[in-house]
C-alpha atoms as a PDB file:
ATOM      1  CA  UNK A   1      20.639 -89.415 -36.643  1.00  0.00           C
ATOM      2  CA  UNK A   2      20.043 -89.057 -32.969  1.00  0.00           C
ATOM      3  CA  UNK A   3      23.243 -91.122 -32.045  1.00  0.00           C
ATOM      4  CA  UNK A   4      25.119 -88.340 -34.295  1.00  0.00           C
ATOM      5  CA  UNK A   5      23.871 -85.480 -32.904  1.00  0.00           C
ATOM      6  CA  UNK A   6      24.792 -86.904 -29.170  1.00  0.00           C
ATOM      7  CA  UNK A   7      28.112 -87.555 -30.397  1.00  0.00           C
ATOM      8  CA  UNK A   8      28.385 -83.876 -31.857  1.00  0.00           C
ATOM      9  CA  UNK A   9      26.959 -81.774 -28.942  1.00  0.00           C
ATOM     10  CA  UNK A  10      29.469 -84.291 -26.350  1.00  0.00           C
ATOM     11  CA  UNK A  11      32.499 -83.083 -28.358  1.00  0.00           C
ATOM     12  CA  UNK A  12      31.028 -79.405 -28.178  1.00  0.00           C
ATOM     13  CA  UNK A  13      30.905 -79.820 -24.481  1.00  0.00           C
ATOM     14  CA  UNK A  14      34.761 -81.127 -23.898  1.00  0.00           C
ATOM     15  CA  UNK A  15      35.893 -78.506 -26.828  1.00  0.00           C
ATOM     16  CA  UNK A  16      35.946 -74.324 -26.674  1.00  0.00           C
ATOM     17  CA  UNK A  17      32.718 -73.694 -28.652  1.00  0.00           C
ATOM     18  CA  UNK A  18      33.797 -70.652 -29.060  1.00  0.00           C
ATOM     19  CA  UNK A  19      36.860 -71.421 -31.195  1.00  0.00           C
ATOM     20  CA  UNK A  20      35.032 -73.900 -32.874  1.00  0.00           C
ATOM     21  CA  UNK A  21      32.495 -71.609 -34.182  1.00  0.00           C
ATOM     22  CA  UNK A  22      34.610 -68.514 -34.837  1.00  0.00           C
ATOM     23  CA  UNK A  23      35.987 -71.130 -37.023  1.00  0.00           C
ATOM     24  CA  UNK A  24      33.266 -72.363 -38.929  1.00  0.00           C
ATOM     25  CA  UNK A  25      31.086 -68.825 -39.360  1.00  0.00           C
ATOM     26  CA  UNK A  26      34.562 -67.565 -40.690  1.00  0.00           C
ATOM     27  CA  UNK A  27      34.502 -70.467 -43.381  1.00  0.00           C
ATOM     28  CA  UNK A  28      30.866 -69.348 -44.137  1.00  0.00           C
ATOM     29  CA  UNK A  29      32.117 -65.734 -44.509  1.00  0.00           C
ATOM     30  CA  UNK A  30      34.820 -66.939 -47.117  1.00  0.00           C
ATOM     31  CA  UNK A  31      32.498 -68.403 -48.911  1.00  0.00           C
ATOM     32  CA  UNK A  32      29.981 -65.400 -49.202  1.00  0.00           C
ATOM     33  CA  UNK A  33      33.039 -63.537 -49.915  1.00  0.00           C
ATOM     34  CA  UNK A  34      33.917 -65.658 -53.144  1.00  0.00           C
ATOM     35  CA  UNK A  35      30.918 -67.284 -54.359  1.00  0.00           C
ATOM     36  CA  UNK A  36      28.182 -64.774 -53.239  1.00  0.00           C
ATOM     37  CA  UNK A  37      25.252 -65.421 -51.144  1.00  0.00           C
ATOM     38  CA  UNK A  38      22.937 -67.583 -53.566  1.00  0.00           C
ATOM     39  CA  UNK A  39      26.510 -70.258 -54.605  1.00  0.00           C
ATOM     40  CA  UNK A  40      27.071 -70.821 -50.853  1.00  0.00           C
ATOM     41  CA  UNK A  41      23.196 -71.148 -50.357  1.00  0.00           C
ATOM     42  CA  UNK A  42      23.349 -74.203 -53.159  1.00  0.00           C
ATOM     43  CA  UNK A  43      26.827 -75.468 -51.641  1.00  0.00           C
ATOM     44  CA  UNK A  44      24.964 -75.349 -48.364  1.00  0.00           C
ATOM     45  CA  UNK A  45      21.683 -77.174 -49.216  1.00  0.00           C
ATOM     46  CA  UNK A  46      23.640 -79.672 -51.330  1.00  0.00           C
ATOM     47  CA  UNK A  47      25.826 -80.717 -48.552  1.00  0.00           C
ATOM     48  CA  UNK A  48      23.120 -80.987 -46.033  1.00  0.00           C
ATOM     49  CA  UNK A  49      21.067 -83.240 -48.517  1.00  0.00           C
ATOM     50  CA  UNK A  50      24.161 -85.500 -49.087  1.00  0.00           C
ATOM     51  CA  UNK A  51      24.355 -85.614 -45.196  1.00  0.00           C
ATOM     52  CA  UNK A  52      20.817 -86.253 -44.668  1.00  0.00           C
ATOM     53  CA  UNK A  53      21.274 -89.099 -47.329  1.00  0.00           C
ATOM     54  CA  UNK A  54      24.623 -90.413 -46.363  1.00  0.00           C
ATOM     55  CA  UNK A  55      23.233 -91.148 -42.738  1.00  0.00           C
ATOM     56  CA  UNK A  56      19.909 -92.636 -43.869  1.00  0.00           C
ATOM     57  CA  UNK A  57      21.984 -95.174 -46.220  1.00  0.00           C
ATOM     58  CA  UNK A  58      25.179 -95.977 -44.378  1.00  0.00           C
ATOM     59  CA  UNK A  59      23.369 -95.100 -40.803  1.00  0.00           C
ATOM     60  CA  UNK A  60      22.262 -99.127 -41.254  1.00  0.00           C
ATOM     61  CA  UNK A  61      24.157-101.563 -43.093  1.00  0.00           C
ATOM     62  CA  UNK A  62      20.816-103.272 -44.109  1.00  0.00           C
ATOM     63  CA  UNK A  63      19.098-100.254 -45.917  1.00  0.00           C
ATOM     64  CA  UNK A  64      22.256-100.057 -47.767  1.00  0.00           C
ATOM     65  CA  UNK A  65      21.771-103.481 -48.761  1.00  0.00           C
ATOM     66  CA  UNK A  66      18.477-103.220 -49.821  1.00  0.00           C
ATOM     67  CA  UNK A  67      18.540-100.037 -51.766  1.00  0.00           C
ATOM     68  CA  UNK A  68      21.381-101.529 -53.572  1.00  0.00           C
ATOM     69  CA  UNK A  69      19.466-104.367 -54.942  1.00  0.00           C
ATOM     70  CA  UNK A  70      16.784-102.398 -55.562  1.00  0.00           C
ATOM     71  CA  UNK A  71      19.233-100.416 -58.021  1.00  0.00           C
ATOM     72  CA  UNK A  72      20.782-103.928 -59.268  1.00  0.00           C
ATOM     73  CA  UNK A  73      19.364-107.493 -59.466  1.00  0.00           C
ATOM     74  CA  UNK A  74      20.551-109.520 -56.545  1.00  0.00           C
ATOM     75  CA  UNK A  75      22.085-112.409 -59.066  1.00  0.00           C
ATOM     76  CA  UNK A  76      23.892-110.108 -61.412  1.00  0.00           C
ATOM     77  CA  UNK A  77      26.610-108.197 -59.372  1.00  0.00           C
ATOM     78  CA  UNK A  78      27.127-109.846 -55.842  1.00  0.00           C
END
């Protein structure tokens, strides 16, 4: 999670921020504009959780491995 952060805030530092986040508070704005306020709240705390999940998982190639035979039985599938 660290490693990704770095990565972000380098790119942030060699891009304009300020294009970058005109850009992305507009995107937010669009979506207030559609959905309403609570629908981009849920869009928002859904994609955070699948982020959150995403890098705990596929951060390490091993957790992956284990949570998947934790879901299926080593000798069945692989």
């Amino acid at each position: 999670m660290e490693r990704l952060l770095s990565r972000i805030f380098e790119k942030l530092q060699n891009a304009k921020a300020g294009a970058l986040f005109s850009f992305i508070f507009f995107v937010i704005a669009v979506l207030i504009c559609i959905f309403g306020i609570l629908k981009t709240l849920f869009i928002a705390l859904f994609t955070l959780a699948g982020f959150i999940v995403g890098a705990f998982l596929f951060g390490d190639e091993s957790r992956f491995k284990k949570f998947l035979d934790r879901i299926l039985p080593p000798g069945r599938v692989r």
